[in-house]
Protein backbone atom coordinates (compact mmCIF):
# COMPACT_ATOMS: atom_id res chain seq x y z
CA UNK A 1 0.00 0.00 0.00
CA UNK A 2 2.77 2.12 -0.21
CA UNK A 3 2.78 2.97 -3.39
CA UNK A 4 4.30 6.59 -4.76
CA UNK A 5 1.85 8.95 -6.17
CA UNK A 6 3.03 10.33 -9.68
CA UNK A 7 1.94 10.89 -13.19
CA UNK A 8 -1.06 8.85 -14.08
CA UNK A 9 -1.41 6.72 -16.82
CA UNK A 10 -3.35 4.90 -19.19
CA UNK A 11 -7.20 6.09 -17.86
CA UNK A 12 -6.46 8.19 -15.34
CA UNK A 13 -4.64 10.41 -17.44
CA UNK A 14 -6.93 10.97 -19.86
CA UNK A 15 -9.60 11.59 -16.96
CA UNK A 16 -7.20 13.86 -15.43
CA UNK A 17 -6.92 16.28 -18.36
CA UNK A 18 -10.47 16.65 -18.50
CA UNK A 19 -10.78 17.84 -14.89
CA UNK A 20 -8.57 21.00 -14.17
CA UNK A 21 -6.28 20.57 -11.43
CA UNK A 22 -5.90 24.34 -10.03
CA UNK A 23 -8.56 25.68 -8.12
CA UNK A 24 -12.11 25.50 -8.74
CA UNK A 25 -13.93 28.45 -10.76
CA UNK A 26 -17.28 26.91 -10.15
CA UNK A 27 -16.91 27.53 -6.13
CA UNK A 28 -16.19 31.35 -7.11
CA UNK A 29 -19.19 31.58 -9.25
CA UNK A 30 -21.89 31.59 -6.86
CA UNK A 31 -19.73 33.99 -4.60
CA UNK A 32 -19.56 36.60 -7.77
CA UNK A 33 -23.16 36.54 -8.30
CA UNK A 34 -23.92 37.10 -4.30
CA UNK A 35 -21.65 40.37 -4.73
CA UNK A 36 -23.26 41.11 -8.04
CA UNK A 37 -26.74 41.03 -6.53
CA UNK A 38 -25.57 42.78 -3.30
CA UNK A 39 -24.72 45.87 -4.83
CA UNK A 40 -27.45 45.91 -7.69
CA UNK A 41 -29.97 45.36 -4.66
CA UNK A 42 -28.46 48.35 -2.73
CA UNK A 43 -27.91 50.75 -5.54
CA UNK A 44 -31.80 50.21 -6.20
CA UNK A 45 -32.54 50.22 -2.86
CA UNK A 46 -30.70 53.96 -2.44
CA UNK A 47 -32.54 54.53 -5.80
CA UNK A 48 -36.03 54.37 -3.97
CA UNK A 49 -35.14 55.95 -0.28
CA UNK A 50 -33.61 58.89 -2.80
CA UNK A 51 -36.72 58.93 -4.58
CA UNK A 52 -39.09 58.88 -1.29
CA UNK A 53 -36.82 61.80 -0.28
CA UNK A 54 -36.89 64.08 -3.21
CA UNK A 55 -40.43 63.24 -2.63
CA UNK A 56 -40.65 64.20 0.88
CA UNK A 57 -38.70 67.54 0.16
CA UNK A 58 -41.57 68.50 -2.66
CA UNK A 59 -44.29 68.05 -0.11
CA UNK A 60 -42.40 69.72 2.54
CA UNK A 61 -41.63 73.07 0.52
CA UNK A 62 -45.40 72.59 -0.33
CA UNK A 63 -46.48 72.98 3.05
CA UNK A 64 -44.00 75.67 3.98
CA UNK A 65 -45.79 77.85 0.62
CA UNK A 66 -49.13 76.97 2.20
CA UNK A 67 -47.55 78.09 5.72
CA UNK A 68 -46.30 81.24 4.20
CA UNK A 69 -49.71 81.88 2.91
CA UNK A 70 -51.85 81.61 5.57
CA UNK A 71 -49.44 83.76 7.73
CA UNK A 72 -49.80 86.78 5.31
CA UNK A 73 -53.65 85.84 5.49
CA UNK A 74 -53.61 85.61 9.05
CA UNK A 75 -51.82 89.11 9.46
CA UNK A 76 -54.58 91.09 7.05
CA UNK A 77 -57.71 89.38 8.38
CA UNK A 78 -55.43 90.72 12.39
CA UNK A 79 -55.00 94.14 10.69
CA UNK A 80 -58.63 94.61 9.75
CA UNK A 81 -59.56 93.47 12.50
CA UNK A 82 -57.19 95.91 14.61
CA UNK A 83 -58.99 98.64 12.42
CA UNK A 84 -62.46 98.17 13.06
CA UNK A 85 -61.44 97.99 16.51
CA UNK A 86 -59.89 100.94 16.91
CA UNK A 87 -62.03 104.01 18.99
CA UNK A 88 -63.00 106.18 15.38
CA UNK A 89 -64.07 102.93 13.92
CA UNK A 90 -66.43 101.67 16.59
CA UNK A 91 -67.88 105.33 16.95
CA UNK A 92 -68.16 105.49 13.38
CA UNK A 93 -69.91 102.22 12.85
CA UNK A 94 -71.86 102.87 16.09
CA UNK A 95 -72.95 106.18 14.23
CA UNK A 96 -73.97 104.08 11.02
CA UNK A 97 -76.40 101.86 13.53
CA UNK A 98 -78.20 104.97 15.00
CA UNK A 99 -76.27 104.70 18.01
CA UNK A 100 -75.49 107.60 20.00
CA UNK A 101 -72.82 108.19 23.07
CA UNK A 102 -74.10 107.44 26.42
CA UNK A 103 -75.08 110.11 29.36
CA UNK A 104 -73.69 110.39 32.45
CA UNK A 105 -74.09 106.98 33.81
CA UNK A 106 -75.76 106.11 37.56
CA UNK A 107 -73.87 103.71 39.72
CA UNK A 108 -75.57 101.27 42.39
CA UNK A 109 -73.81 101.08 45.97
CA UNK A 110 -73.55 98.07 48.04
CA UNK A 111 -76.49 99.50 49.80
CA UNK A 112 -78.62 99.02 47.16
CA UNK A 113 -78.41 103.44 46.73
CA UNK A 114 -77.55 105.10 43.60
CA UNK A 115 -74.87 107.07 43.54
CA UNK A 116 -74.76 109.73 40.84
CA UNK A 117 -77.77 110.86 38.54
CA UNK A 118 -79.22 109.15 35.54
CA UNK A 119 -79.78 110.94 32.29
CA UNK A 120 -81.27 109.82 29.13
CA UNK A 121 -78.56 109.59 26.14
CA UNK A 122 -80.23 112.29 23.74
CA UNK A 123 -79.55 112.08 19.97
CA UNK A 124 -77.23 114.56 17.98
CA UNK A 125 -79.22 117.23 16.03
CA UNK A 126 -77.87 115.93 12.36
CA UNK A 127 -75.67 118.65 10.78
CA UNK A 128 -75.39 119.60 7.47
CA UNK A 129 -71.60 119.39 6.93
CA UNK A 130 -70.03 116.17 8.20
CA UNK A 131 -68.09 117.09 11.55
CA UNK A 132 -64.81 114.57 10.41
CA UNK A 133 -64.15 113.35 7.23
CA UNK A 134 -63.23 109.70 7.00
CA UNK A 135 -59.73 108.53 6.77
CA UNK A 136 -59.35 106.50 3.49
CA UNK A 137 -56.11 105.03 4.54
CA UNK A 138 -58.28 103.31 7.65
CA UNK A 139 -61.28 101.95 5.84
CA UNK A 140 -58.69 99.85 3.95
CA UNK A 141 -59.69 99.11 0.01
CA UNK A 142 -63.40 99.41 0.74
CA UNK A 143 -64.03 103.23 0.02
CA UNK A 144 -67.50 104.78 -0.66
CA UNK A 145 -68.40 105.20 -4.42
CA UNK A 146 -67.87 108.86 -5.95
CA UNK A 147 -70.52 111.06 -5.16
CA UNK A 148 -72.04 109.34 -2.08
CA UNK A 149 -72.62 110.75 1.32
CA UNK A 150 -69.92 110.45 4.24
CA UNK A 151 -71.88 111.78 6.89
CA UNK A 152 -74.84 108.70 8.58
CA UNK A 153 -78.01 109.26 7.93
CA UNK A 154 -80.04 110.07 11.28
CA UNK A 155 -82.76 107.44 11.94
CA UNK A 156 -85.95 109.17 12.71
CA UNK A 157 -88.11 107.14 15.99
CA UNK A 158 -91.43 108.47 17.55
CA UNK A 159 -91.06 108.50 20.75
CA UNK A 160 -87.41 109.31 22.79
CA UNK A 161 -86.56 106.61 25.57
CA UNK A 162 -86.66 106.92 29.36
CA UNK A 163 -83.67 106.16 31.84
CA UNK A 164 -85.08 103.65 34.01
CA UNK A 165 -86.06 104.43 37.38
CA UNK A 166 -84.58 102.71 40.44
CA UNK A 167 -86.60 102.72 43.89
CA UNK A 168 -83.19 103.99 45.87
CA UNK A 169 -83.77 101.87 49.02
């Protein structure tokens, strides 16, 4: 059994040539392909989280117009709102409704007494030339048409009201 190993012969050596005797290429074929596949799956893999991003950002600077939007909305709708609250606008707007300012007003004490003396709020005698003339920079872009009148129009009522009457006990 201790025979040499050398060249083959007869059968074996024509077997031999068909089988390569360096290293196998068919154990670094399925290696190649698991590298091949590696990097195709991650390239498409960054391919679609790029995608998703680009995506993301679109939407984002979307919202961030609509933001931008609504603020500038949201500070006209605060300034008209600051200018029909101002003092002149109220009493003008009060002055539209027939409204007029308030007398001296009566005050109840804990004692159930009135302190001070009621009086009945009286309307203005209209005049015939408008006592202020309206700002136009403070009624903002709505502005009366050419050739109407600034000044209210008085409201005419039958009968003038009473202060009510408190039994001062």
């Amino acid at each position: 059994m201790s025979a040499a190993r050398g060249p083959l012969k007869g059968r074996a050596a024509r077997l031999g040539r068909l089988m390569p005797s360096g290293p196998s290429s068919a154990a670094r074929t399925p290696f190649v392909l698991l590298v091949v596949l590696l990097l195709g799956g991650g390239l498409i893999t960054l391919l679609l989280l790029n995608s998703a991003l680009n995506q993301g950002s679109f939407k984002l600077r979307e919202l961030k117009d609509r933001t931008t939007e609504l603020t500038d909305e949201e500070q006209a709708l605060q300034r008209d709102v600051d200018a029909n609250a101002a003092p002149d606008a109220l009493e003008r707007r009060a002055r539209e409704l027939g409204m007029v300012p308030g007398g001296s007003p009566a005050f109840l004490g804990p004692d159930g007494k009135v302190l001070g003396e009621p009086t009945v709020a009286a309307s203005p005698k209209p005049s015939r030339t408008p006592s202020r003339t309206p700002d136009p920079a403070a009624t903002g872009p709505r502005q009366a048409a050419p050739g109407a009148s600034a000044t209210p129009k008085p409201t005419v009522t039958g009968t003038t009201p009473t202060a009510p009457t408190t039994s001062g006990r």
